[in-house]
N, C-alpha and C. Protein backbone atom coordinates (compact mmCIF):
# COMPACT_ATOMS: atom_id res chain seq x y z
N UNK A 1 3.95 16.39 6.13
CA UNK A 1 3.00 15.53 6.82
C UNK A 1 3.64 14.16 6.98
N UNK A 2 3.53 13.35 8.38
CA UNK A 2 4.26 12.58 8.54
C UNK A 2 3.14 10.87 8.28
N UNK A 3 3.32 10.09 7.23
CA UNK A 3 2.42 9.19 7.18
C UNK A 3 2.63 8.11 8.24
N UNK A 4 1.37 8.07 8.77
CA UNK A 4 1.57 6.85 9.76
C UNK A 4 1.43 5.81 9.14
N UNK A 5 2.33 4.83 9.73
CA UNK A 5 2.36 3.01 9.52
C UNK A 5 1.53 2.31 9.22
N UNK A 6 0.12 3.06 9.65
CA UNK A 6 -1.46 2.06 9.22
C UNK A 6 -1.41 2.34 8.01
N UNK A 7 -0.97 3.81 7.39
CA UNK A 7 -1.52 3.77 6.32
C UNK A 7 -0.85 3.43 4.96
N UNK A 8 0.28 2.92 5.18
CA UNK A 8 1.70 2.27 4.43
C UNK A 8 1.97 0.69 4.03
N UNK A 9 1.23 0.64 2.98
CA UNK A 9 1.87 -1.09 2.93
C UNK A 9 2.34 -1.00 1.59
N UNK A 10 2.57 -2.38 0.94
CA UNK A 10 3.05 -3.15 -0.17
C UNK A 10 2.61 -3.75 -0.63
N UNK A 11 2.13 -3.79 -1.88
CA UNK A 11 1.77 -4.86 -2.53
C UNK A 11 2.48 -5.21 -3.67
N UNK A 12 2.34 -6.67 -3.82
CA UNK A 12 3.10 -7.34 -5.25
C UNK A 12 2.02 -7.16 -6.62
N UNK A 13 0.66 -6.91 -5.95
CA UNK A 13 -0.05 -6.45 -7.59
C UNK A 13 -0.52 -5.52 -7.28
N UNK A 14 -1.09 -5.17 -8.51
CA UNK A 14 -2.01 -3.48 -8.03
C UNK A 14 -2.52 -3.13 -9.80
N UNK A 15 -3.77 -3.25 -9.61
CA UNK A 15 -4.42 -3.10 -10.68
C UNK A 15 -4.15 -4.14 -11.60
N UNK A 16 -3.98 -5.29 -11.50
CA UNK A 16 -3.33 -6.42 -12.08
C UNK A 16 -2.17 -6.50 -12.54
N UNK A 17 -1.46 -5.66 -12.52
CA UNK A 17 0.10 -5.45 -12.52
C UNK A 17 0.73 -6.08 -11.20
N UNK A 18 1.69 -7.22 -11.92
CA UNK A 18 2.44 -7.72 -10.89
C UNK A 18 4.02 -7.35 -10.96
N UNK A 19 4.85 -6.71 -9.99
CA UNK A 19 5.84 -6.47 -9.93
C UNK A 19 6.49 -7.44 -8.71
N UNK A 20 7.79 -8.24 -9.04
CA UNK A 20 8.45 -8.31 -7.79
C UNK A 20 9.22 -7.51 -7.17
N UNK A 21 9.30 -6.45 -6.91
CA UNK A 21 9.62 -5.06 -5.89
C UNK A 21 8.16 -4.80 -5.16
N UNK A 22 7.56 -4.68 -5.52
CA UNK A 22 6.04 -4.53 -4.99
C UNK A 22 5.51 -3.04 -5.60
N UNK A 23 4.41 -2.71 -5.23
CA UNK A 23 3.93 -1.00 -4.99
C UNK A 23 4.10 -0.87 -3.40
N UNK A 24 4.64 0.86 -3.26
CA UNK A 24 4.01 1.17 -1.97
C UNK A 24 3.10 2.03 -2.51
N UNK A 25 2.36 1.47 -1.58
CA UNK A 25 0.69 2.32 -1.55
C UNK A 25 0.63 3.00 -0.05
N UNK A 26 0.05 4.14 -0.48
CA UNK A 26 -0.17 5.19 0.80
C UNK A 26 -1.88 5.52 1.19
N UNK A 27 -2.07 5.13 1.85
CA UNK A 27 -3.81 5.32 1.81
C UNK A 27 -3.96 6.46 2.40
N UNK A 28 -4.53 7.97 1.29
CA UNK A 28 -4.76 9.42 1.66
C UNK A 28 -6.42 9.12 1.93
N UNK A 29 -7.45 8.31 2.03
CA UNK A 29 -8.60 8.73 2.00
C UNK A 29 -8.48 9.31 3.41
N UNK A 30 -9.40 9.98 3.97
CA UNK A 30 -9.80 10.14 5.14
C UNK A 30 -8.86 11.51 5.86
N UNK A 31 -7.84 11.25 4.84
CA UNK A 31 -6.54 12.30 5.63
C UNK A 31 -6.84 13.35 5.58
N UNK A 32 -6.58 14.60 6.35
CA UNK A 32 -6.85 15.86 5.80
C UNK A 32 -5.64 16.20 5.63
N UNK A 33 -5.52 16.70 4.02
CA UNK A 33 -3.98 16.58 3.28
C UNK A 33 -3.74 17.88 2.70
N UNK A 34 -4.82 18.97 2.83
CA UNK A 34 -5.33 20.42 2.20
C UNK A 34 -3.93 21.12 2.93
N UNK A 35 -3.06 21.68 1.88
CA UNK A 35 -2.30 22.61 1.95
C UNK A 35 -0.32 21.88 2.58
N UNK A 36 -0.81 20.72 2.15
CA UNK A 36 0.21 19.43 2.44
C UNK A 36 0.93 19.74 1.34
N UNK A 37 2.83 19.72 1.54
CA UNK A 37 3.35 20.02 0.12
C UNK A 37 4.58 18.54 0.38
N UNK A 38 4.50 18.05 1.10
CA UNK A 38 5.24 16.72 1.17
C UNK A 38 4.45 15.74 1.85
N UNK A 39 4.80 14.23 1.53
CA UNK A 39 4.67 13.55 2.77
C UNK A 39 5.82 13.04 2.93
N UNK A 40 6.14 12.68 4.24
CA UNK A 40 7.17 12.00 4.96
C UNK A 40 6.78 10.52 5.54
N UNK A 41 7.43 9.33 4.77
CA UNK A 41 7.23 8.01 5.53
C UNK A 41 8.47 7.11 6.54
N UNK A 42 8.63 7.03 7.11
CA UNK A 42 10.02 6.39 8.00
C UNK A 42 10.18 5.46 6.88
N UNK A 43 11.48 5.02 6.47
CA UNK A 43 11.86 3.35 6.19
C UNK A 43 11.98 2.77 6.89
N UNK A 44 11.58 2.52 8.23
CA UNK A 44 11.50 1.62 8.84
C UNK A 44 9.79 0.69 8.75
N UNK A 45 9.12 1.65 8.48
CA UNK A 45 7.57 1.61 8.52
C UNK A 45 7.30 0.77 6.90
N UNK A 46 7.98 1.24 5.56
CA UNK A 46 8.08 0.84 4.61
C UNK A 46 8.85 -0.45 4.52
N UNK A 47 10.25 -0.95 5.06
CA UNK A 47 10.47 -2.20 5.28
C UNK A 47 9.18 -3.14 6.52
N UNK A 48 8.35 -2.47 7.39
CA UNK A 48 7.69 -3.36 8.22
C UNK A 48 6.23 -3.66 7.03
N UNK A 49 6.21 -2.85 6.20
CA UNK A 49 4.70 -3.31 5.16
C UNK A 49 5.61 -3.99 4.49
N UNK A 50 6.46 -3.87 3.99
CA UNK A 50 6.80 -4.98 2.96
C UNK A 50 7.32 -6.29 3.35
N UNK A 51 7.43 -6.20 4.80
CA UNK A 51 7.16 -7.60 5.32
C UNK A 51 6.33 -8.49 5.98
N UNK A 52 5.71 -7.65 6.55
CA UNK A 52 3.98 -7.63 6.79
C UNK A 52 2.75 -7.67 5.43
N UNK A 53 3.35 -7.03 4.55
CA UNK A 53 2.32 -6.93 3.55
C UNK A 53 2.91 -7.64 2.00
N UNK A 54 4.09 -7.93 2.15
CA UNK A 54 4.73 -8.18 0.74
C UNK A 54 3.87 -8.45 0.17
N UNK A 55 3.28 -9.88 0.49
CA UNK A 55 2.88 -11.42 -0.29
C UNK A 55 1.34 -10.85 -0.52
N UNK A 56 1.14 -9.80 0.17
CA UNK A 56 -0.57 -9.48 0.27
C UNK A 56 -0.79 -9.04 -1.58
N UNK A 57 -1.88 -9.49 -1.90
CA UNK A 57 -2.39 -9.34 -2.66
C UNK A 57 -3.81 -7.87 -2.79
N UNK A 58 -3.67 -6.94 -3.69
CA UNK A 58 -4.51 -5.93 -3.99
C UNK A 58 -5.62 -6.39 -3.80
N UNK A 59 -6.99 -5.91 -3.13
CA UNK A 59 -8.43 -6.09 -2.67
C UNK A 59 -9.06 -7.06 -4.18
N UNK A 60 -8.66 -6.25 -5.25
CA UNK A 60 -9.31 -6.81 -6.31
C UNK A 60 -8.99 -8.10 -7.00
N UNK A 61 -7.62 -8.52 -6.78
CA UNK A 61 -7.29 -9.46 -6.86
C UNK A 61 -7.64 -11.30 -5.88
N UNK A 62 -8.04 -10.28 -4.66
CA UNK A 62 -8.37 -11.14 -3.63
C UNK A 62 -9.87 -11.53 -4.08
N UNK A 63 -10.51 -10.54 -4.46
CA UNK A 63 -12.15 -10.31 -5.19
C UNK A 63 -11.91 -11.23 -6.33
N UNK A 64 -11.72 -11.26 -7.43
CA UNK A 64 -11.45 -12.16 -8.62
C UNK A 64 -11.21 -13.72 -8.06
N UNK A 65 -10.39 -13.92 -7.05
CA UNK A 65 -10.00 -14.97 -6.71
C UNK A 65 -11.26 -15.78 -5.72
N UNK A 66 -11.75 -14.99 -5.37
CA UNK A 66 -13.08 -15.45 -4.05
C UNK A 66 -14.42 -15.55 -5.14
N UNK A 67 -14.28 -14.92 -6.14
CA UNK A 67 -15.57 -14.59 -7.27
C UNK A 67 -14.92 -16.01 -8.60
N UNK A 68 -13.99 -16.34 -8.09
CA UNK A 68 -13.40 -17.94 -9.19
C UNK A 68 -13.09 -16.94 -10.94
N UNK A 69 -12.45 -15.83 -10.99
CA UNK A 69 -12.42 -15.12 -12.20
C UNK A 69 -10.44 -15.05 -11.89
């Protein structure tokens, strides 16, 4: 299964874990992934989130920060 670009970014935290390499995160909700035995992402798509998305911060982190925690 070939992951598209929307669903491919980077982040520098993730679950309050901060790494400078980042996470790639793959967003499966919604996918229909039943009987899927790989996925396939371009590196080109993975260098464009991690430059598009490096600096982005995980939802919850953005939440803590807007909530003053």
């Amino acid at each position: 299964m070939r992951v598209p670009a929307n669903r491919v970014k980077v982040l520098k935290s993730l679950d309050g874990k901060v790494t400078p390499d980042g996470y790639l995160v793959i967003e499966i909700k919604g996918l229909d992934i039943e009987g899927v035995n790989r996925l396939a992402i371009d590196m080109a798509d993975v260098d464009n989130a991690r430059k598009g998305g490096g600096d982005a911060e995980d939802a919850g982190a953005r939440a803590r920060k807007l909530l003053g925690g």
